[in-house]
C-alpha atoms as a PDB file:
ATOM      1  CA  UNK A   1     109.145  73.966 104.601  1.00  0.00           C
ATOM      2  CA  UNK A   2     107.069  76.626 103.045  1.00  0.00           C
ATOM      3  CA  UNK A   3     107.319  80.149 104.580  1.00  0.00           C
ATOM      4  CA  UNK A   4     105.011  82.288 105.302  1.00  0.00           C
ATOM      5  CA  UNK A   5     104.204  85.921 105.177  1.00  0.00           C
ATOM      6  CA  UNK A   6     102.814  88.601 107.331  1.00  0.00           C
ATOM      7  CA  UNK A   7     101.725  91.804 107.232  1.00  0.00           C
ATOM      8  CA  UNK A   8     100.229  93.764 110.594  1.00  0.00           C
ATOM      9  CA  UNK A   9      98.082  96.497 109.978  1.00  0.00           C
ATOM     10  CA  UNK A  10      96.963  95.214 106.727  1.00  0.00           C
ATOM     11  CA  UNK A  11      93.374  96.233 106.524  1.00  0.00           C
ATOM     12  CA  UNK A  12      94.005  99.821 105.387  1.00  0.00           C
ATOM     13  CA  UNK A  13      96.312 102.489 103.670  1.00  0.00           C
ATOM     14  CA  UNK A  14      99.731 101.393 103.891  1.00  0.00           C
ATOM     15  CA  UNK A  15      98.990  97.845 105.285  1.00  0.00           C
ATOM     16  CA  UNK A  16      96.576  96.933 102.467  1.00  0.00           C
ATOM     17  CA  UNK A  17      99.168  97.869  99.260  1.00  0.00           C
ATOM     18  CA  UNK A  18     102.070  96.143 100.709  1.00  0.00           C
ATOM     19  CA  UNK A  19      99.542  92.886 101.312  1.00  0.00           C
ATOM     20  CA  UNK A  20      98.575  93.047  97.634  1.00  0.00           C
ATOM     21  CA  UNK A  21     101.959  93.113  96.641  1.00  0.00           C
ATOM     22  CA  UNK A  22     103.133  90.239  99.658  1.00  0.00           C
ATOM     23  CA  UNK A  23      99.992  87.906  98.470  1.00  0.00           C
ATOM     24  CA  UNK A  24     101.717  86.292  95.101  1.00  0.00           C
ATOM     25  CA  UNK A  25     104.463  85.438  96.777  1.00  0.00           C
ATOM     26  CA  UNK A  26     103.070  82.388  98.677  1.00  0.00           C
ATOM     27  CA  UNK A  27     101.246  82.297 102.016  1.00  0.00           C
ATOM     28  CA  UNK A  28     100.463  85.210 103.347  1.00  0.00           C
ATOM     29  CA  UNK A  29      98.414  86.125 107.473  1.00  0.00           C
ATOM     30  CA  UNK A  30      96.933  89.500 106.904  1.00  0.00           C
ATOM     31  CA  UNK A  31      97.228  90.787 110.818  1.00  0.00           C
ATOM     32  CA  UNK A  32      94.393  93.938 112.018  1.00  0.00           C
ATOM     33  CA  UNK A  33      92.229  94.992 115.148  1.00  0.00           C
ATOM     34  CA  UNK A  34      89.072  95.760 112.256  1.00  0.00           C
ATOM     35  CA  UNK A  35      88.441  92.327 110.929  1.00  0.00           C
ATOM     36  CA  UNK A  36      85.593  93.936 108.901  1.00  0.00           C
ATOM     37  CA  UNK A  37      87.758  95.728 106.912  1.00  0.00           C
ATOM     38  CA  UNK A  38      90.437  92.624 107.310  1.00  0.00           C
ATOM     39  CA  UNK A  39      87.571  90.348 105.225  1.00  0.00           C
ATOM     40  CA  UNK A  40      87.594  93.190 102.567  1.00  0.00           C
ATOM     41  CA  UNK A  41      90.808  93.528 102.053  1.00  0.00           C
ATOM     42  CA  UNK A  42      91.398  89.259 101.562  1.00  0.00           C
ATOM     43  CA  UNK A  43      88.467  89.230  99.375  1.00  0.00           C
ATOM     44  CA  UNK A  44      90.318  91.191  96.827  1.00  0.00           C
ATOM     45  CA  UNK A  45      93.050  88.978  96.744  1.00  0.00           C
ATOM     46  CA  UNK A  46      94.330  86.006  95.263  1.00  0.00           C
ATOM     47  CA  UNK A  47      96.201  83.410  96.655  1.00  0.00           C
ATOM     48  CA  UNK A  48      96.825  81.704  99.844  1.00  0.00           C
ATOM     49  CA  UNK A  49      95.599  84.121 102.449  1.00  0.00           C
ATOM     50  CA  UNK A  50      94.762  84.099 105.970  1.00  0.00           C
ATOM     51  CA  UNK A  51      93.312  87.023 108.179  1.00  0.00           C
ATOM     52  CA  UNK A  52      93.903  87.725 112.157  1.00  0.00           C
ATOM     53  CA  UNK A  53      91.887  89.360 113.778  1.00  0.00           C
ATOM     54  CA  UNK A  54      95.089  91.365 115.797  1.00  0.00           C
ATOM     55  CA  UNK A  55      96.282  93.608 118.640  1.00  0.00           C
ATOM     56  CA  UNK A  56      99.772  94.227 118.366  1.00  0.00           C
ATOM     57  CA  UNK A  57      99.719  95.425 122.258  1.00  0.00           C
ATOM     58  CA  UNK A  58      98.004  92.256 123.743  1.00  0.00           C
ATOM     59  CA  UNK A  59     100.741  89.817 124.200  1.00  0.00           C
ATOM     60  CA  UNK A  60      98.401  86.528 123.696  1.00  0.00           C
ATOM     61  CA  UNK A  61      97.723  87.422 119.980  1.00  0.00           C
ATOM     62  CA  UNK A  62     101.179  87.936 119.493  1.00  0.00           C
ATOM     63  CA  UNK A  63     102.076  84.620 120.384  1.00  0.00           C
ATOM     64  CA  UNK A  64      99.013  83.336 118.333  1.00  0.00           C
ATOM     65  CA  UNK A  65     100.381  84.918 115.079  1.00  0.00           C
ATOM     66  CA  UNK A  66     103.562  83.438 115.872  1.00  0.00           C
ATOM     67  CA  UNK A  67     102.481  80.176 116.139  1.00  0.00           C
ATOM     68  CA  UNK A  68     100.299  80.661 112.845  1.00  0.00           C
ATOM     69  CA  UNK A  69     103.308  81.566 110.803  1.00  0.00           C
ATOM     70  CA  UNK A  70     105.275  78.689 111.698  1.00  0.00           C
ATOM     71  CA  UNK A  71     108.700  79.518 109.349  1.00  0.00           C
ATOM     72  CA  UNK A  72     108.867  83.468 108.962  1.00  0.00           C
ATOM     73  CA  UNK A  73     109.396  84.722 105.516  1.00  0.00           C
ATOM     74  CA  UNK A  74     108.353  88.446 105.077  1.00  0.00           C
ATOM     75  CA  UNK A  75     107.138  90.574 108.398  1.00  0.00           C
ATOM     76  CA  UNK A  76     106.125  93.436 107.192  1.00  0.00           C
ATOM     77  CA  UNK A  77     104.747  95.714 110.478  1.00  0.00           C
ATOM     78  CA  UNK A  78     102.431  99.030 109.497  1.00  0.00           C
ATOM     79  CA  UNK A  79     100.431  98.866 112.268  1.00  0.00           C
ATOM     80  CA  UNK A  80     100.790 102.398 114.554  1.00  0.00           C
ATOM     81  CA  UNK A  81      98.576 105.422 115.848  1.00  0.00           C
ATOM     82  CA  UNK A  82      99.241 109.270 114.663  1.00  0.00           C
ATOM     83  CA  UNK A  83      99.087 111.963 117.086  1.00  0.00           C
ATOM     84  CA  UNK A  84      95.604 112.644 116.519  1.00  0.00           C
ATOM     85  CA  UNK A  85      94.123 108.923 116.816  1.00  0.00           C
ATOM     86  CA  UNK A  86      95.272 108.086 120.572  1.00  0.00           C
ATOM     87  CA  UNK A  87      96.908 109.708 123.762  1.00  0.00           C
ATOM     88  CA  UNK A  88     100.701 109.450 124.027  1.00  0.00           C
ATOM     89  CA  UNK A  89     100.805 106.585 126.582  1.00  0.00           C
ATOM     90  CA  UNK A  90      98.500 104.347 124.193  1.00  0.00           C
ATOM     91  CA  UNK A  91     100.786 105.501 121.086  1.00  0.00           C
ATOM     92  CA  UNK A  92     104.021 104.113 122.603  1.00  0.00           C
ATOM     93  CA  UNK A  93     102.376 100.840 123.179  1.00  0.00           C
ATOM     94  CA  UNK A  94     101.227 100.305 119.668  1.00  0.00           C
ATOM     95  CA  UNK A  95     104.432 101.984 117.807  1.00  0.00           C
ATOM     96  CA  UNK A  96     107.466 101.124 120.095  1.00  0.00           C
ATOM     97  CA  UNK A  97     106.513  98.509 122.415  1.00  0.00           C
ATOM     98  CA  UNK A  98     103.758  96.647 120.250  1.00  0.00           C
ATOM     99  CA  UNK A  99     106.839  96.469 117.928  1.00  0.00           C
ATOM    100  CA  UNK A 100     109.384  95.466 120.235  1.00  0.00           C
ATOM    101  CA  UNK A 101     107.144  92.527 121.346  1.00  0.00           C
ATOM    102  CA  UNK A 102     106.600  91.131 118.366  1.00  0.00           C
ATOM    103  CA  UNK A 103     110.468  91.146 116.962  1.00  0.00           C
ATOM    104  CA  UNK A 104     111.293  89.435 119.936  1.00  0.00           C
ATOM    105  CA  UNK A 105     108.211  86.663 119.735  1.00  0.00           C
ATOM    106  CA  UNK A 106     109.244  86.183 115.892  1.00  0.00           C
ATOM    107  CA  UNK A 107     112.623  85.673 116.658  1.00  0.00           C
ATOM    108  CA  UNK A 108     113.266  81.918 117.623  1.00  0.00           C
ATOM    109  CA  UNK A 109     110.920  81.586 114.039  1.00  0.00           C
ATOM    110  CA  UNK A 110     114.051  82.953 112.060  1.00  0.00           C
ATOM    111  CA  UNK A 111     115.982  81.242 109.202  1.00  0.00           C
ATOM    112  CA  UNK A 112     118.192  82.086 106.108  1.00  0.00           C
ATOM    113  CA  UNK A 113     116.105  84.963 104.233  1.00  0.00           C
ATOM    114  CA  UNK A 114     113.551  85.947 106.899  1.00  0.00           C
ATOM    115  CA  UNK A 115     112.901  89.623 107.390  1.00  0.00           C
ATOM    116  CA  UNK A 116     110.810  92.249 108.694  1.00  0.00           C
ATOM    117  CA  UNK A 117     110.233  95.768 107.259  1.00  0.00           C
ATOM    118  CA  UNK A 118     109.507  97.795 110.867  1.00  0.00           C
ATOM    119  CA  UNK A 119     107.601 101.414 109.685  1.00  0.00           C
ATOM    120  CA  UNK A 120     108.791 104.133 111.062  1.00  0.00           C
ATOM    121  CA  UNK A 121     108.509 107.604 110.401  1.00  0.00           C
ATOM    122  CA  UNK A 122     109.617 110.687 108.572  1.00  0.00           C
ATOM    123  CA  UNK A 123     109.102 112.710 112.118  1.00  0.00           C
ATOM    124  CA  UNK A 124     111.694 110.816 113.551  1.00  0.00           C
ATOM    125  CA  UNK A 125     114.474 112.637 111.783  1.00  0.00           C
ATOM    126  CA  UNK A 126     113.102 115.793 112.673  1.00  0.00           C
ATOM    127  CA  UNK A 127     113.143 115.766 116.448  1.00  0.00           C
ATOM    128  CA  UNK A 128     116.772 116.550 118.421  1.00  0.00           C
ATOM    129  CA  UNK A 129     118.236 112.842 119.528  1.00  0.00           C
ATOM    130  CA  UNK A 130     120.269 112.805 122.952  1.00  0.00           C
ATOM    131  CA  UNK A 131     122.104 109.909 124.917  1.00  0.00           C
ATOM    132  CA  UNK A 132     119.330 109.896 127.439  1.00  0.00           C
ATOM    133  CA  UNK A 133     116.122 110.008 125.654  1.00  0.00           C
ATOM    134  CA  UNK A 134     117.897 107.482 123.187  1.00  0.00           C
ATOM    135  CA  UNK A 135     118.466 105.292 126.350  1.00  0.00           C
ATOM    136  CA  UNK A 136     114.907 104.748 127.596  1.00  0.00           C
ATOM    137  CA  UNK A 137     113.704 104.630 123.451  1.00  0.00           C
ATOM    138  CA  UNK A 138     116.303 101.236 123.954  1.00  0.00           C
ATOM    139  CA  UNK A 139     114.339  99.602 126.441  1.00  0.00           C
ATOM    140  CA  UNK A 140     110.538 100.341 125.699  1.00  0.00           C
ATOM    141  CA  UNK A 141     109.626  97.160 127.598  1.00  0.00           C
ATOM    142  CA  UNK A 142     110.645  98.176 130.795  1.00  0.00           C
ATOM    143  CA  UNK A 143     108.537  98.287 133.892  1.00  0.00           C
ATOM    144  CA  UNK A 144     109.829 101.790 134.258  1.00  0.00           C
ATOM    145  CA  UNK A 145     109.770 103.048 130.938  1.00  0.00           C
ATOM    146  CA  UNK A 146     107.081 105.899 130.996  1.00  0.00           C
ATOM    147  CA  UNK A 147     108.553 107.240 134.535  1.00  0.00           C
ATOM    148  CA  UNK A 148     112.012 107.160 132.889  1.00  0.00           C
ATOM    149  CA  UNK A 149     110.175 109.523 129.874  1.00  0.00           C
ATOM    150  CA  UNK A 150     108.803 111.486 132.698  1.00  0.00           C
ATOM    151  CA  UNK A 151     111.786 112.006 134.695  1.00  0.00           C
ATOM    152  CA  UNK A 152     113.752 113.351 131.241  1.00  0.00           C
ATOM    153  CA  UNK A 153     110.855 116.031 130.929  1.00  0.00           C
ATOM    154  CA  UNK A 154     109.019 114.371 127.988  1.00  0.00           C
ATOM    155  CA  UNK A 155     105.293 114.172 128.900  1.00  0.00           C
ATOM    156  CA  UNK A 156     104.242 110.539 127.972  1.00  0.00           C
ATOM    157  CA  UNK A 157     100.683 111.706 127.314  1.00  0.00           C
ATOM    158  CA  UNK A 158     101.694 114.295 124.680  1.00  0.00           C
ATOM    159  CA  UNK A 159     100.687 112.685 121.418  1.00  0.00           C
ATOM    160  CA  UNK A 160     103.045 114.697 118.744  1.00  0.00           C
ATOM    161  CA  UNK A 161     106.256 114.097 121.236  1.00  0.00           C
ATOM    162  CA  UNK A 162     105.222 110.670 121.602  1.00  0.00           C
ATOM    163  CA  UNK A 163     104.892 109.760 118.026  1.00  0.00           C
ATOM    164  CA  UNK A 164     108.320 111.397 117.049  1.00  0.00           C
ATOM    165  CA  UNK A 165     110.097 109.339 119.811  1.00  0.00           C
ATOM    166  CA  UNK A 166     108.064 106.082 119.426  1.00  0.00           C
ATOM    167  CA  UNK A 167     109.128 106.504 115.864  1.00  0.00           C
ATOM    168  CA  UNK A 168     112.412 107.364 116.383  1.00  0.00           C
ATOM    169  CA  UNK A 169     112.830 103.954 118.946  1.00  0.00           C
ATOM    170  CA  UNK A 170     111.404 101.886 116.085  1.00  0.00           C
ATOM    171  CA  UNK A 171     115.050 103.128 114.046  1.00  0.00           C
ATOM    172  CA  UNK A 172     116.884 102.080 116.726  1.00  0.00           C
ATOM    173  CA  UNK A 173     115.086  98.942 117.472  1.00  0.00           C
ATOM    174  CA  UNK A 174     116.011  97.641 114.203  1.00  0.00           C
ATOM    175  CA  UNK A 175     119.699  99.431 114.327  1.00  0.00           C
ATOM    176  CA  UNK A 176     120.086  97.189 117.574  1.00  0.00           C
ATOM    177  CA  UNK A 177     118.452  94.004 116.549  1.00  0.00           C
ATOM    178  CA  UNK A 178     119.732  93.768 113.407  1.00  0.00           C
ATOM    179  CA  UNK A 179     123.009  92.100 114.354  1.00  0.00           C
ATOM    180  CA  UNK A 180     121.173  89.064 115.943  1.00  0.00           C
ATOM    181  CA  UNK A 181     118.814  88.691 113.324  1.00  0.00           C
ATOM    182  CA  UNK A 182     121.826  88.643 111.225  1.00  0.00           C
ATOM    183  CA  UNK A 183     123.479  86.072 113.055  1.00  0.00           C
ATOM    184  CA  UNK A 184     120.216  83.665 111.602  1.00  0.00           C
ATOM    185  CA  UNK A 185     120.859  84.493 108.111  1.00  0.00           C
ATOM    186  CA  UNK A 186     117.663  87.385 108.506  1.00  0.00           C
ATOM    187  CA  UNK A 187     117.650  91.078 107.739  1.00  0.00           C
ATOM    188  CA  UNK A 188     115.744  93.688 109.409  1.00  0.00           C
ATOM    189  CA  UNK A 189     115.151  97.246 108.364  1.00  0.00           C
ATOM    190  CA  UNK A 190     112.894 100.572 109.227  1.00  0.00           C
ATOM    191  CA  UNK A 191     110.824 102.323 106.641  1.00  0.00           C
ATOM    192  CA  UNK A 192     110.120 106.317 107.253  1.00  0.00           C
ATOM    193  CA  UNK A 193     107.242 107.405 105.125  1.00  0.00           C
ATOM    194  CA  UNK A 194     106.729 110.876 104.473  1.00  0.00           C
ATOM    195  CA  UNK A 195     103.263 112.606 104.394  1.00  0.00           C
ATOM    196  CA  UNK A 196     100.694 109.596 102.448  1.00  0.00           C
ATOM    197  CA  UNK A 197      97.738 110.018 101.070  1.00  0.00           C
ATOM    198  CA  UNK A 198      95.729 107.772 103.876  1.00  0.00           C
ATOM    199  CA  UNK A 199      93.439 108.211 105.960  1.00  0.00           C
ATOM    200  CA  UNK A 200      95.499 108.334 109.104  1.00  0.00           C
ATOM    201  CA  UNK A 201      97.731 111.045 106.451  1.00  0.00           C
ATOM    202  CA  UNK A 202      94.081 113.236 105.654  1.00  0.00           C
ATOM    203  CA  UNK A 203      93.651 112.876 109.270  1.00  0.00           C
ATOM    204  CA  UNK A 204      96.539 114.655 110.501  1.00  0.00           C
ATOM    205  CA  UNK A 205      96.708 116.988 107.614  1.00  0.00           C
ATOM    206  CA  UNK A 206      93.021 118.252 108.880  1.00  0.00           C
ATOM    207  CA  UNK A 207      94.825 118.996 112.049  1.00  0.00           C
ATOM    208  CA  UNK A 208      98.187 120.059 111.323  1.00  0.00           C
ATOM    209  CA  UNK A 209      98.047 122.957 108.753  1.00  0.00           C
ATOM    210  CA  UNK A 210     101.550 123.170 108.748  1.00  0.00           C
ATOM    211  CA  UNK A 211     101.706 119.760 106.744  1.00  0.00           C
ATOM    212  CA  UNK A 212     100.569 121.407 103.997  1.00  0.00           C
ATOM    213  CA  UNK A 213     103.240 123.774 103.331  1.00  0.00           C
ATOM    214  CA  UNK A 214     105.922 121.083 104.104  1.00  0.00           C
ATOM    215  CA  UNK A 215     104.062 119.379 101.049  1.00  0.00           C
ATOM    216  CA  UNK A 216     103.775 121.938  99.003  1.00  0.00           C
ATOM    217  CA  UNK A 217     107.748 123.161  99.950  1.00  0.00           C
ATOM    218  CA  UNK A 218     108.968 120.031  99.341  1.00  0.00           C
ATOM    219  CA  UNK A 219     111.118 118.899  96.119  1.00  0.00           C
ATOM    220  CA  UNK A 220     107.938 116.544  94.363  1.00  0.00           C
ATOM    221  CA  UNK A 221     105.177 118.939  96.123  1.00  0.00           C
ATOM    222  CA  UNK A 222     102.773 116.333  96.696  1.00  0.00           C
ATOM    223  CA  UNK A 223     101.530 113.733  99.045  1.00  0.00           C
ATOM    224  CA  UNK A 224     102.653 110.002  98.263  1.00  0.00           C
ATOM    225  CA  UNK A 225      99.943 107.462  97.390  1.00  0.00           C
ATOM    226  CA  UNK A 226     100.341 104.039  99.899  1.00  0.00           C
ATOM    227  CA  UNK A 227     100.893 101.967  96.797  1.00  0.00           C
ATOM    228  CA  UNK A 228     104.446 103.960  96.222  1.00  0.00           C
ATOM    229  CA  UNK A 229     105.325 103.480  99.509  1.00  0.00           C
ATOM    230  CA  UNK A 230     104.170  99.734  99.035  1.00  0.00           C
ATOM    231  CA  UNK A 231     106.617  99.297  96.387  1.00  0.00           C
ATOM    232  CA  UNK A 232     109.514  99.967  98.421  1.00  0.00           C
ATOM    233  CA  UNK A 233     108.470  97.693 101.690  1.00  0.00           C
ATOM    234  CA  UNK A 234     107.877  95.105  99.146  1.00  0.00           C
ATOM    235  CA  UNK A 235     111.358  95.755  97.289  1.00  0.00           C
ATOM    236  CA  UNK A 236     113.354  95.401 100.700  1.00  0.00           C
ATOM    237  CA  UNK A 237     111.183  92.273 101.636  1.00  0.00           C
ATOM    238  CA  UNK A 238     112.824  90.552  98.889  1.00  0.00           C
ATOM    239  CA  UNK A 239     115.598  88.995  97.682  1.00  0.00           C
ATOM    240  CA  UNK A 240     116.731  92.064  95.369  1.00  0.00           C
ATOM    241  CA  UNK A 241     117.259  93.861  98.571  1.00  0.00           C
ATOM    242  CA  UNK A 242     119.349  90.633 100.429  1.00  0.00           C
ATOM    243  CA  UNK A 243     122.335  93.046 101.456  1.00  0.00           C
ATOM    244  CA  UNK A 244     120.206  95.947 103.115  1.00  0.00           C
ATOM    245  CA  UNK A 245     119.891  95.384 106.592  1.00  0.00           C
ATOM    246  CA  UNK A 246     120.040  97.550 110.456  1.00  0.00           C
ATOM    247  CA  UNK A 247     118.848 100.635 108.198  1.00  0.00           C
ATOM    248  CA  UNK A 248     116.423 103.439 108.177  1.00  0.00           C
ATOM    249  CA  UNK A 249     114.733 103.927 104.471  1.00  0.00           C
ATOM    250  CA  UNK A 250     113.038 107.394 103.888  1.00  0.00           C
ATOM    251  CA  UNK A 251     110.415 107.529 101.567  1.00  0.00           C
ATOM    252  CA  UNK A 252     109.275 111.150 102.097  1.00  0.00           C
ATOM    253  CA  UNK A 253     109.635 112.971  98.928  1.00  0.00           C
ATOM    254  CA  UNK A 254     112.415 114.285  99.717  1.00  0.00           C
ATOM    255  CA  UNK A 255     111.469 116.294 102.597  1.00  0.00           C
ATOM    256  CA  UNK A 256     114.493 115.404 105.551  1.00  0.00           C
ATOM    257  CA  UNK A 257     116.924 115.781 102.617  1.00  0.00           C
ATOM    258  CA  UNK A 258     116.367 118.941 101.573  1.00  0.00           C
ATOM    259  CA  UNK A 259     114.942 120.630 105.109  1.00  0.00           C
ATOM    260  CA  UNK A 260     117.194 123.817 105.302  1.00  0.00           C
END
């Protein structure tokens, strides 16, 4: 049986390189809330492509991507809001629990060499980790999970707090899952970029001046482009990569490594 590949959040930036890369590969669903853009992006492509018209927070087209897949090869999910693009309530939903969701719908779709390449973030090695935020970032399904954020002091509206923990539960998502995907002959991995030159990256640069001098600091003093950051999702989506699994990947220019 043929596999099939996916990548959500594939109509722009990030989303779009790793599909171009994905698409000679064999089949390929190209997953995104702008089907506009989606049409684009499939038009420049070759191969056997599908689009979705997606929203990785609505349970129904989860299970409607599921059930176009069939046998999972590649998941490869970009799809997430910045601090400046949503409130923090709406950014959890789309980074952590959008995410959560759809590990656990693709599951029972698992076989020998299925995997997913989760993005995360940079920001979520620079925030301080405890037991107890760590705790709730475990369980981002739960009917309680914004009080529990609440109760621990961490305002669930605050965009910049919530995209540095919603990043930081995608890491542990995968550190957590990765045994049972394991367990089906399937890897699973995180991806951290850095500061890219997108336009969700342009976006928050506009509004975070200090992004600039963590670029400029930084050991290669520059902004990635997508497609470098495309290479790598597409390296650990394959079989050169068959014995990385249940890890975080920075691709950040060296920026956590060499923070003082």
């Amino acid at each position: 049986m043929t596999k099939t590949n996916v990548v959500i959040g594939g109509a722009s930036g990030m989303g779009a390189a790793v599909a171009s890369l994905l698409a000679p590969r064999g089949p390929l669903i190209i997953a995104d809330r702008d089907g506009e853009r989606l049409g684009q992006v499939a038009a420049a492509l070759e191969g056997d492509i599908e689009v979705m018209t997606f929203d990785i927070t609505v349970p129904a087209d989860i299970d409607a991507l599921v059930r176009a897949t069939g046998e999972l090869g590649a998941l490869v999910i970009t799809a997430g809001l910045s601090p400046s693009m949503a409130p923090g309530g709406r950014i959890y939903e789309v980074n952590l629990v959008g995410m959560a969701r759809v590990l656990e719908a693709f599951e029972p779709t698992l076989g020998p060499g299925s995997v997913a390449v989760c993005f995360a973030s940079m920001s979520a090695h620079m925030i301080p980790a405890s037991p107890e935020s760590d705790a709730i970032l475990d369980d981002p399904t739960s009917a309680t999970f914004f009080d529990d954020l609440a109760a621990l002091g961490l305002d669930p509206d605050q965009s910049q707090i919530a995209y540095a923990f919603s990043k930081r539960g995608v890491i542990r998502l995968v550190q957590r899952r990765a045994l049972a995907w394991g367990a089906r002959g399937a890897r699973l991995l995180s991806l951290s970029p850095g500061i890219i030159d997108t336009g969700m990256g342009r976006l928050e640069a506009a509004h975070e001046p200090a992004m600039a001098a963590m670029v400029e600091t930084s050991p290669l003093a520059r902004m990635a482009q997508p497609e470098e950051v495309a290479a790598v999702a597409a390296f650990l989506a394959s079989d050169a990569a068959s014995f990385m699994t249940g890890t975080d990947v920075l691709v950040d220019g060296g920026v956590i490594g060499t923070r003082a």
